[in-house]
C-alpha atoms as a PDB file:
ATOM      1  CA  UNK A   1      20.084   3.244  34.238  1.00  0.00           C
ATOM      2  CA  UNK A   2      16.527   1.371  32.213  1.00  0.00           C
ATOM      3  CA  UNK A   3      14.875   4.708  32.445  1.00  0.00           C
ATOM      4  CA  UNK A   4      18.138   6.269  30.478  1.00  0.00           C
ATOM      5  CA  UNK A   5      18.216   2.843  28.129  1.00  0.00           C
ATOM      6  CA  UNK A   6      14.278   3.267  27.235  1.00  0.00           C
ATOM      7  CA  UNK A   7      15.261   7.462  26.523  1.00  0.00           C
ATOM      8  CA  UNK A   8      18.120   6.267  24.508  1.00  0.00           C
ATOM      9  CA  UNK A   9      16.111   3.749  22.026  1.00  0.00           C
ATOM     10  CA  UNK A  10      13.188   6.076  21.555  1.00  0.00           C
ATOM     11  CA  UNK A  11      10.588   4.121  23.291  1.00  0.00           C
ATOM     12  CA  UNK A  12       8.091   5.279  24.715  1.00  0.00           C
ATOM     13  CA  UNK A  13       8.497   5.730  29.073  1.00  0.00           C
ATOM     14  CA  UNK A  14       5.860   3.340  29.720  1.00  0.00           C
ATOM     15  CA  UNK A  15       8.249   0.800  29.245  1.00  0.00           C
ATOM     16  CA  UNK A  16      10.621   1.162  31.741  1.00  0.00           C
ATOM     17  CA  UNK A  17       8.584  -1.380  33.684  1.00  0.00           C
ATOM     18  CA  UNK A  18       9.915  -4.062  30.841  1.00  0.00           C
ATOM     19  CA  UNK A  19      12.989  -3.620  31.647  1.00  0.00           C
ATOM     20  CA  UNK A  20      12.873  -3.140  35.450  1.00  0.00           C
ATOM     21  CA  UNK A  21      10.739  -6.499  35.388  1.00  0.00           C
ATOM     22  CA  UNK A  22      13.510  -8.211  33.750  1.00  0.00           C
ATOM     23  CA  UNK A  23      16.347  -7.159  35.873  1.00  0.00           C
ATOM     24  CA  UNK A  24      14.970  -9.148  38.844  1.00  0.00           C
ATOM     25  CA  UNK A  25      15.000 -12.166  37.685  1.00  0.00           C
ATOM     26  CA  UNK A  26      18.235 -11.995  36.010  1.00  0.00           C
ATOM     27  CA  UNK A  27      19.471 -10.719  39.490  1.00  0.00           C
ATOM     28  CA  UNK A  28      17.872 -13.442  41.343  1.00  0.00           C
ATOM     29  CA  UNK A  29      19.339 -16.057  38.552  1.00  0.00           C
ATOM     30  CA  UNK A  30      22.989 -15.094  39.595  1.00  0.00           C
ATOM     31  CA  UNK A  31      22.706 -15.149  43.343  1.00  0.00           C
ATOM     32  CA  UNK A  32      21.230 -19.317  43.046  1.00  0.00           C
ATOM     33  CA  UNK A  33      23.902 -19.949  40.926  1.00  0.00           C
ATOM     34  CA  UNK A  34      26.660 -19.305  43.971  1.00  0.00           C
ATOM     35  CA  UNK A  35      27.182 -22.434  45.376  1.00  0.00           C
ATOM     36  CA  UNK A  36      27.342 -21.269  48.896  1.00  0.00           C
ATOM     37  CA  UNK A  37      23.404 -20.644  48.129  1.00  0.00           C
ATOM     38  CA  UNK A  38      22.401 -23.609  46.893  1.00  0.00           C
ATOM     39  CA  UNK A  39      24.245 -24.986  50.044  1.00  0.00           C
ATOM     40  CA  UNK A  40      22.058 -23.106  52.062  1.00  0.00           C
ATOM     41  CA  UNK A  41      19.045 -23.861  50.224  1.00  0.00           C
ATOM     42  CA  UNK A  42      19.489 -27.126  50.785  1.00  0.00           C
ATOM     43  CA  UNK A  43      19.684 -27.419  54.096  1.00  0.00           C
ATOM     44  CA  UNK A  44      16.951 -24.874  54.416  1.00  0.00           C
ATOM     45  CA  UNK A  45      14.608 -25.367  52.172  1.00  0.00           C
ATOM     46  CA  UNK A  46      15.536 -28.150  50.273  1.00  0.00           C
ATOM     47  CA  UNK A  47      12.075 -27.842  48.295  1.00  0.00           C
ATOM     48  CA  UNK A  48      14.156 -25.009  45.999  1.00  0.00           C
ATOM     49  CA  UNK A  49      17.098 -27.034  46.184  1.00  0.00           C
ATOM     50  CA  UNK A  50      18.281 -28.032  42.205  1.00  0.00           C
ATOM     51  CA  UNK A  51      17.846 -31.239  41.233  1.00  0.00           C
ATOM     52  CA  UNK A  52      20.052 -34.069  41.449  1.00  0.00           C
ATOM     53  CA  UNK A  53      21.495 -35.783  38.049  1.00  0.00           C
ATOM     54  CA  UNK A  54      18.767 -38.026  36.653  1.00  0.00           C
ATOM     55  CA  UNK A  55      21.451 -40.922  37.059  1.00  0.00           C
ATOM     56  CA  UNK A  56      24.677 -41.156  38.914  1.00  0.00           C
ATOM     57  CA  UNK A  57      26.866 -42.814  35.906  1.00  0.00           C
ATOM     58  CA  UNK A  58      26.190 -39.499  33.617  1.00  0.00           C
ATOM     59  CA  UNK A  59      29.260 -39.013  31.190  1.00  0.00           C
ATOM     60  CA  UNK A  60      29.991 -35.575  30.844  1.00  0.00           C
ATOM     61  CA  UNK A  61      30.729 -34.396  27.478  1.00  0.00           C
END
């Protein structure tokens, strides 16, 4: 799919790593955003876990 992206613009094919290098973190982005995940990564390693609110009495807007 990059490889026919990177055709399709006219670059040259030495940058199909640009865009493969950006796909995995966009990939990895949407998997710790399911909650069941950050669940887990709490209990598992709760060193990756997202921080808490800096306060409890934050208004939301």
């Amino acid at each position: 799919m990059w490889a026919l992206i990177v055709e399709e613009l006219g670059l040259d094919q030495e940058w199909q790593w640009v865009s493969g290098s950006q796909v995995v973190p966009a990939c990895m982005t949407r998997v710790m955003a399911i909650p069941a995940v950050n669940e887990f990564i709490k209990r598992s390693m709760p060193w990756l876990a997202a921080a808490p609110p800096a306060y409890e009495g934050m208004h939301e807007a």
